[in-house]
PDB file of N, CA and C in Angstrom:
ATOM      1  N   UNK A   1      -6.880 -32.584  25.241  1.00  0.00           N
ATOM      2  CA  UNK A   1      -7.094 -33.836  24.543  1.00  0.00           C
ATOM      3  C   UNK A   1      -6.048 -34.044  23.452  1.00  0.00           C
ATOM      4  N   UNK A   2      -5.914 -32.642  22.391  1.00  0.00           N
ATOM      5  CA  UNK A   2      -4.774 -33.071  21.664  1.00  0.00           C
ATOM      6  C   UNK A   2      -4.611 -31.565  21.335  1.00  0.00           C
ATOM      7  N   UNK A   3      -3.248 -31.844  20.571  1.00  0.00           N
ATOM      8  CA  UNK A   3      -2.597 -30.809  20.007  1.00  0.00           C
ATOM      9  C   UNK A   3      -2.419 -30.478  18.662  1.00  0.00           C
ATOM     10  N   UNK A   4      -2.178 -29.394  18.125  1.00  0.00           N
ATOM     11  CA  UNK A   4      -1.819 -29.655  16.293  1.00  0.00           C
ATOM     12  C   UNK A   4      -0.481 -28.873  16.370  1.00  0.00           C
ATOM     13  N   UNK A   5       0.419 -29.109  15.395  1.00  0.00           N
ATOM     14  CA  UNK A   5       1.516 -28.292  14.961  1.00  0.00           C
ATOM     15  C   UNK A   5       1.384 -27.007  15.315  1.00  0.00           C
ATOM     16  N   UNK A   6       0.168 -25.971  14.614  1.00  0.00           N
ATOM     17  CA  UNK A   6      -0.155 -25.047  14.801  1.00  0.00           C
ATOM     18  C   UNK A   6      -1.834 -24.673  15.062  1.00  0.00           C
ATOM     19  N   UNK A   7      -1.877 -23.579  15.478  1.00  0.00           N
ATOM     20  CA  UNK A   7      -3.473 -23.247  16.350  1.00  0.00           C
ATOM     21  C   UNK A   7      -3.559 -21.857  15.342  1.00  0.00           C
ATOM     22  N   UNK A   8      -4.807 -21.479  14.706  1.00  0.00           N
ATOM     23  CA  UNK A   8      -5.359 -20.004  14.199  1.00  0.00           C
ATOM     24  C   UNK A   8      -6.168 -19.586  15.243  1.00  0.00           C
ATOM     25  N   UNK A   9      -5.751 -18.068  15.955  1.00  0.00           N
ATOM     26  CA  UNK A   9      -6.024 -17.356  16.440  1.00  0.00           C
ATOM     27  C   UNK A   9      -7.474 -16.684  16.533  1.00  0.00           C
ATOM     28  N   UNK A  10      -7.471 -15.777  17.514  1.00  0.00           N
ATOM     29  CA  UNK A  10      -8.916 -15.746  17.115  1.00  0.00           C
ATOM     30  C   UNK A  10      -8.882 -14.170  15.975  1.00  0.00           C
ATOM     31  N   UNK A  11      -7.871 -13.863  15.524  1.00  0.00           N
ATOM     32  CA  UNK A  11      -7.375 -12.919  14.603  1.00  0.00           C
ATOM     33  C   UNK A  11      -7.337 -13.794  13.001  1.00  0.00           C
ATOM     34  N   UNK A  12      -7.339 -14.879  13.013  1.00  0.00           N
ATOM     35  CA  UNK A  12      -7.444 -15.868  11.890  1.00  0.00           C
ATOM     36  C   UNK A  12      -5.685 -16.144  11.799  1.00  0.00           C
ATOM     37  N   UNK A  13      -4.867 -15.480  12.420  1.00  0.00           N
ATOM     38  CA  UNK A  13      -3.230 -16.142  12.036  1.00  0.00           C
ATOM     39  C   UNK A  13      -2.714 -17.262  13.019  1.00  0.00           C
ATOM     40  N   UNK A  14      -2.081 -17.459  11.963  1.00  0.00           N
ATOM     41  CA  UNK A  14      -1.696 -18.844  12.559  1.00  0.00           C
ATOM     42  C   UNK A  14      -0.387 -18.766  13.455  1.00  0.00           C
ATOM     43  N   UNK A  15      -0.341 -19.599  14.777  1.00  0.00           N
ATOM     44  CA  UNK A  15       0.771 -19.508  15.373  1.00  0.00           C
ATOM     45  C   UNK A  15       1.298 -21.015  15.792  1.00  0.00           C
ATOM     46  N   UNK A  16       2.480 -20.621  16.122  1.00  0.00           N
ATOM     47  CA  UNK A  16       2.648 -22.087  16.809  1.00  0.00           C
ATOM     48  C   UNK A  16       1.873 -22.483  17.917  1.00  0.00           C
ATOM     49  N   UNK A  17       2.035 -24.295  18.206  1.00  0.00           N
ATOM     50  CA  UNK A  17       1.095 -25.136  19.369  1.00  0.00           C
ATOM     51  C   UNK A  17       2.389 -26.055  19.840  1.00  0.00           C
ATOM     52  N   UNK A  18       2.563 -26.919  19.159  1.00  0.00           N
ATOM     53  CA  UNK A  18       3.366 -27.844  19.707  1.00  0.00           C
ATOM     54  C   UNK A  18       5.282 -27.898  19.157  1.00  0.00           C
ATOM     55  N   UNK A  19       4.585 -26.600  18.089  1.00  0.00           N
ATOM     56  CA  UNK A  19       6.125 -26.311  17.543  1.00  0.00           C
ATOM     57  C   UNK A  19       6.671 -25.142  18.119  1.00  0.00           C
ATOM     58  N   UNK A  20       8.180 -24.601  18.188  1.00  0.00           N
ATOM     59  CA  UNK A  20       8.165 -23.056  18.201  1.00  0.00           C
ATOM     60  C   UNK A  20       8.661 -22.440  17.223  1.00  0.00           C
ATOM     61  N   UNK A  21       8.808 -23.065  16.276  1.00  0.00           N
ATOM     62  CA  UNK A  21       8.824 -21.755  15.160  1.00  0.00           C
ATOM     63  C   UNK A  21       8.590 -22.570  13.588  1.00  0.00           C
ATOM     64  N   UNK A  22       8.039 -21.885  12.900  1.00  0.00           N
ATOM     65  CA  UNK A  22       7.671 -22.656  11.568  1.00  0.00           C
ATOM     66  C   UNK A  22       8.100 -21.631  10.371  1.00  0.00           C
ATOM     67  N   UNK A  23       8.749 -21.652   9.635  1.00  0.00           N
ATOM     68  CA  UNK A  23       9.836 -21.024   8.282  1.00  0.00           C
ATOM     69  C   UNK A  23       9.340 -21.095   7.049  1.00  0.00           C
ATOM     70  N   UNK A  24       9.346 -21.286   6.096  1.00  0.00           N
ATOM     71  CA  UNK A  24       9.318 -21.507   5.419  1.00  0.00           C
ATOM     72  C   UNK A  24      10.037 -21.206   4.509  1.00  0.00           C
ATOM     73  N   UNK A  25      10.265 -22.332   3.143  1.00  0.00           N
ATOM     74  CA  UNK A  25      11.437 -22.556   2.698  1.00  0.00           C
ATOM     75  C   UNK A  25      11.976 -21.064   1.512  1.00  0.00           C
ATOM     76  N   UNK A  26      12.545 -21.105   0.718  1.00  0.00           N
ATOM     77  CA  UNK A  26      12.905 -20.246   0.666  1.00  0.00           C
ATOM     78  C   UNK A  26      12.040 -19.887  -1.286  1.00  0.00           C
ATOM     79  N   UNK A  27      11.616 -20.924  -1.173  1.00  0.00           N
ATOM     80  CA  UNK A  27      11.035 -21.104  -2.973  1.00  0.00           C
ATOM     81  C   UNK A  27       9.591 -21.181  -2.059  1.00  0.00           C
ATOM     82  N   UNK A  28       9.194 -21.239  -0.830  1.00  0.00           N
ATOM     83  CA  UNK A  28       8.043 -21.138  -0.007  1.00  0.00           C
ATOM     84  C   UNK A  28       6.851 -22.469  -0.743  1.00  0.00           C
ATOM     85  N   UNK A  29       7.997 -23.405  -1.034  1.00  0.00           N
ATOM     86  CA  UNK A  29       7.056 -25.151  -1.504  1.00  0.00           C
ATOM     87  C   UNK A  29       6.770 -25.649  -0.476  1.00  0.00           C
ATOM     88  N   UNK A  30       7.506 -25.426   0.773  1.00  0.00           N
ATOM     89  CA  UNK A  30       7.604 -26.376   2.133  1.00  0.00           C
ATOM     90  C   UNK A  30       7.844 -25.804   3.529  1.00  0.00           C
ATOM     91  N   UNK A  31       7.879 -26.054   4.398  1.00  0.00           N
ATOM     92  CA  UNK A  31       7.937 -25.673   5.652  1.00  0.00           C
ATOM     93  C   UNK A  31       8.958 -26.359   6.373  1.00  0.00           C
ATOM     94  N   UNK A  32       9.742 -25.572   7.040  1.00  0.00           N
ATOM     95  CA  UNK A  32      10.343 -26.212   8.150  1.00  0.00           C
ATOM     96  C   UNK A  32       9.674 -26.129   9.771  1.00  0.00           C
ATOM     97  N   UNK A  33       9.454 -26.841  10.435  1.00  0.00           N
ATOM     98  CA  UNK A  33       9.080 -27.043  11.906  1.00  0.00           C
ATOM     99  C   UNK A  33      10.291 -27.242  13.026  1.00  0.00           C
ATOM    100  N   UNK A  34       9.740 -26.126  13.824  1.00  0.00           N
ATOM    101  CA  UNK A  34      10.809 -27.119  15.085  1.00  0.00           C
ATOM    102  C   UNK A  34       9.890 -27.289  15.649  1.00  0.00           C
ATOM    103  N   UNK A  35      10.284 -28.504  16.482  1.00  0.00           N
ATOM    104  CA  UNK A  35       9.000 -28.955  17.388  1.00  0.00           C
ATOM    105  C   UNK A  35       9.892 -28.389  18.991  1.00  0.00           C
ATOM    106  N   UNK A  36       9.070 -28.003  19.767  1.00  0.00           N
ATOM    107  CA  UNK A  36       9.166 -27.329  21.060  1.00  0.00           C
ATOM    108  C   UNK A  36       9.739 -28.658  21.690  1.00  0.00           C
ATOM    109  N   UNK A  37      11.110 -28.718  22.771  1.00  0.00           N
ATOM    110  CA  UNK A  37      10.940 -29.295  23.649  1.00  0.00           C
ATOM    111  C   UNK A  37       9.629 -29.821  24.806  1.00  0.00           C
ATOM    112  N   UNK A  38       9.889 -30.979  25.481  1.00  0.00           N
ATOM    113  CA  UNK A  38       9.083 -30.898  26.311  1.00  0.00           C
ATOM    114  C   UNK A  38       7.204 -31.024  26.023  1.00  0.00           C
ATOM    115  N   UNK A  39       7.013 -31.401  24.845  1.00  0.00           N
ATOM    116  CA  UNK A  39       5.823 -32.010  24.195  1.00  0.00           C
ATOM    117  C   UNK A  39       5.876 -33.216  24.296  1.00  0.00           C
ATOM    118  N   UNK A  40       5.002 -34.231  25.247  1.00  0.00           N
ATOM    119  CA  UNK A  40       4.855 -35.341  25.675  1.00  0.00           C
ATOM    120  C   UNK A  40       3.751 -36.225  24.789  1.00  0.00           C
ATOM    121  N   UNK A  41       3.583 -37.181  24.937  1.00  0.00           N
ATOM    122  CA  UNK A  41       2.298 -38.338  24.712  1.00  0.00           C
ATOM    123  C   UNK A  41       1.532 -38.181  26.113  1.00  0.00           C
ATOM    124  N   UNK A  42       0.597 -38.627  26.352  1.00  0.00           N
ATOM    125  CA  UNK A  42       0.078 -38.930  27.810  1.00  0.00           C
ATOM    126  C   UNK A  42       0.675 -40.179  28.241  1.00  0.00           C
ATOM    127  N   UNK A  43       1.525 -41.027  27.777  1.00  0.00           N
ATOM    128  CA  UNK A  43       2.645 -41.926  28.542  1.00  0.00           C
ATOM    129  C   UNK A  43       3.314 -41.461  28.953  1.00  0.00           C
ATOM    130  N   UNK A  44       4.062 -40.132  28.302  1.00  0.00           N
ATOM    131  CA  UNK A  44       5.578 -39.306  28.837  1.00  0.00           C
ATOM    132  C   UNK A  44       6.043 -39.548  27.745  1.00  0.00           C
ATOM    133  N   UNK A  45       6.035 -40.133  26.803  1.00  0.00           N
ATOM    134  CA  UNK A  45       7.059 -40.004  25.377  1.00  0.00           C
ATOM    135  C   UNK A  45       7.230 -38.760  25.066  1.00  0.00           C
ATOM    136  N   UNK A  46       8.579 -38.656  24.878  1.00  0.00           N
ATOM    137  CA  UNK A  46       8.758 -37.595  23.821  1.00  0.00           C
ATOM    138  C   UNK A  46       8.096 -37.224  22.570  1.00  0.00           C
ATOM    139  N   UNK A  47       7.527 -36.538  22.105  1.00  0.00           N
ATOM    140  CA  UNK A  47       6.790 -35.917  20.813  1.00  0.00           C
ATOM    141  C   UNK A  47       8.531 -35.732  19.869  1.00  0.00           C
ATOM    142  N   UNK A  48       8.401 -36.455  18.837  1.00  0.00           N
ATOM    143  CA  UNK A  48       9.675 -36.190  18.047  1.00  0.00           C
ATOM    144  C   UNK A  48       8.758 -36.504  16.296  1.00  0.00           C
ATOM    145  N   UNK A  49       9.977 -35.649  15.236  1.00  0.00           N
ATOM    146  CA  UNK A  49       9.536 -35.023  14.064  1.00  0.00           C
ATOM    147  C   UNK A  49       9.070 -36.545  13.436  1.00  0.00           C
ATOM    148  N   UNK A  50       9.348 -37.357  13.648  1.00  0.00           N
ATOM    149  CA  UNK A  50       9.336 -39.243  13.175  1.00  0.00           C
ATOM    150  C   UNK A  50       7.499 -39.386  13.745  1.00  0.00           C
ATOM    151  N   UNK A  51       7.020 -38.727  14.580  1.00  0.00           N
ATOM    152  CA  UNK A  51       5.745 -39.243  15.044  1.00  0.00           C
ATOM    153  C   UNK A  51       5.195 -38.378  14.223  1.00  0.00           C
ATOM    154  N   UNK A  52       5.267 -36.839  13.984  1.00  0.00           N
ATOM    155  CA  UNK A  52       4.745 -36.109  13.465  1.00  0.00           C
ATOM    156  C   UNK A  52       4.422 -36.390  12.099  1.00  0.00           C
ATOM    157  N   UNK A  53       5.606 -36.988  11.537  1.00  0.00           N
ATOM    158  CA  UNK A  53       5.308 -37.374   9.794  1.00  0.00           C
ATOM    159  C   UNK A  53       4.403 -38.991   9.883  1.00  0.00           C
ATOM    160  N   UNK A  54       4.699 -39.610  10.994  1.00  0.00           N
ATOM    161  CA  UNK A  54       3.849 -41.008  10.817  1.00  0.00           C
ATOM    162  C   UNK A  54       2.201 -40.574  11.070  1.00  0.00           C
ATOM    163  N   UNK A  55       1.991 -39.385  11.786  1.00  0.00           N
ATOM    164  CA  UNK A  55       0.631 -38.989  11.663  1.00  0.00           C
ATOM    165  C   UNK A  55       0.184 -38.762  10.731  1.00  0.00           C
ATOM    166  N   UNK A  56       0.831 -37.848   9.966  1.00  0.00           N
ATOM    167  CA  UNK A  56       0.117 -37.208   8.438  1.00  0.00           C
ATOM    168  C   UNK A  56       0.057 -38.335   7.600  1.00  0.00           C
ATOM    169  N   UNK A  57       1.211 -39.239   7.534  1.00  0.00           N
ATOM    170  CA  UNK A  57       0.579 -40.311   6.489  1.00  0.00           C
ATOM    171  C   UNK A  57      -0.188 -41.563   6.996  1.00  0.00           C
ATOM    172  N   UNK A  58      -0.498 -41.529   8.540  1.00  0.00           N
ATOM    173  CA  UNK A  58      -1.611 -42.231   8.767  1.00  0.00           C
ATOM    174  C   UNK A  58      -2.808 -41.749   8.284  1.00  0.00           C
ATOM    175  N   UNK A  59      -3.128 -40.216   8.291  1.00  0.00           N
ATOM    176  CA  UNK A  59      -4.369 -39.165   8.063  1.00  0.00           C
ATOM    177  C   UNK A  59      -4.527 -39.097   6.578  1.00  0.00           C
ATOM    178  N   UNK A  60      -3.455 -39.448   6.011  1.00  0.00           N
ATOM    179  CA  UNK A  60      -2.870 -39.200   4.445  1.00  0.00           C
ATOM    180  C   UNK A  60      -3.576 -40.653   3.244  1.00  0.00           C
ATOM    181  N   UNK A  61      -3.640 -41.456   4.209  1.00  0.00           N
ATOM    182  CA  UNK A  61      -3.171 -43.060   3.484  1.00  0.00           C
ATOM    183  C   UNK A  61      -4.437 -43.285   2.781  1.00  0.00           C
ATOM    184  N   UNK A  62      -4.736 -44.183   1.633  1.00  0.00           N
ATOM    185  CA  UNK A  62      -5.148 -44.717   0.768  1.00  0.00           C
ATOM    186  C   UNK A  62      -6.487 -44.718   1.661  1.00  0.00           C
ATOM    187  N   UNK A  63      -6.160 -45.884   2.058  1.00  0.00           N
ATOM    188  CA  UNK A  63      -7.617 -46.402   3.237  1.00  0.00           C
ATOM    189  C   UNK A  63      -8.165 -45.124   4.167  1.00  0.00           C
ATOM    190  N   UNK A  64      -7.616 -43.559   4.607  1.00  0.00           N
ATOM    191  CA  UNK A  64      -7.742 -43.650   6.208  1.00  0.00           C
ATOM    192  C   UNK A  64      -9.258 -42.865   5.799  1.00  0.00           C
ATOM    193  N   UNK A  65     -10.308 -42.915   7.056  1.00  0.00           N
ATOM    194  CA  UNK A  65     -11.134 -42.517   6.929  1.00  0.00           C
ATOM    195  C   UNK A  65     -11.120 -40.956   7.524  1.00  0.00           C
ATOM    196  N   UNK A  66     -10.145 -40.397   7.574  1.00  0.00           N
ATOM    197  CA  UNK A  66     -10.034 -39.200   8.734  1.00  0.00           C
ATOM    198  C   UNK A  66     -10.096 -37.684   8.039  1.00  0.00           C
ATOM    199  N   UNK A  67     -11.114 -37.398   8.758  1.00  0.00           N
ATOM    200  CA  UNK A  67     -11.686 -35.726   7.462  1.00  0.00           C
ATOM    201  C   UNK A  67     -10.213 -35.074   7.511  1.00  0.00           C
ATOM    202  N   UNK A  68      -9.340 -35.619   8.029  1.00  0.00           N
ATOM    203  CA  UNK A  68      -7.954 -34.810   8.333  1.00  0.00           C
ATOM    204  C   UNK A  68      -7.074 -34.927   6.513  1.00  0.00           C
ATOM    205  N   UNK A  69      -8.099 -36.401   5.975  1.00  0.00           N
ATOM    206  CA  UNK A  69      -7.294 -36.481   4.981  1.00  0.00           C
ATOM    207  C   UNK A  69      -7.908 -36.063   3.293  1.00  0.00           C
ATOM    208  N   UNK A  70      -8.974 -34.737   3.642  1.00  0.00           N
ATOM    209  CA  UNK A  70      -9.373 -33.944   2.438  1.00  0.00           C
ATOM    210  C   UNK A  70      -8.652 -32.558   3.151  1.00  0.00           C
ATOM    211  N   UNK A  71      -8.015 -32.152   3.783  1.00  0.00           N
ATOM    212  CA  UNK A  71      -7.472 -31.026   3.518  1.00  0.00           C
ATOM    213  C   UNK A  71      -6.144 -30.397   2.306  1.00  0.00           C
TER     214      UNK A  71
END
């Protein structure tokens, strides 16, 4: 049905899902993502880093009602 950036294990660590590798920066404020080739929409779109950030601040926004946006 859907995917997240990353999936926690049944060990509780976190790994990649739709990315393959996640970094973090070097003052460890932020993260870098690569997103995996070959991650589709169910149209066939490409999954690219521009959809990924328009999600979070859809989940993010003033109005949104989405429990996605008290984490």
């Amino acid at each position: 049905m859907s995917n997240s950036l990353t999936e926690v294990d049944a060990d509780g660590t976190s790994r990649p899902d739709v990315v393959e590798s996640m970094e973090p920066t070097d003052d460890a404020k932020s993260w870098n993502f690569k997103i995996r080739k070959g991650v589709t929409f169910h149209n066939g779109k490409d999954l690219t880093a521009d959809d990924v950030i328009a999600s979070y601040r859809h989940h993010m926004g003033a109005d949104s009602k989405s429990a996605a946006s008290r984490c």
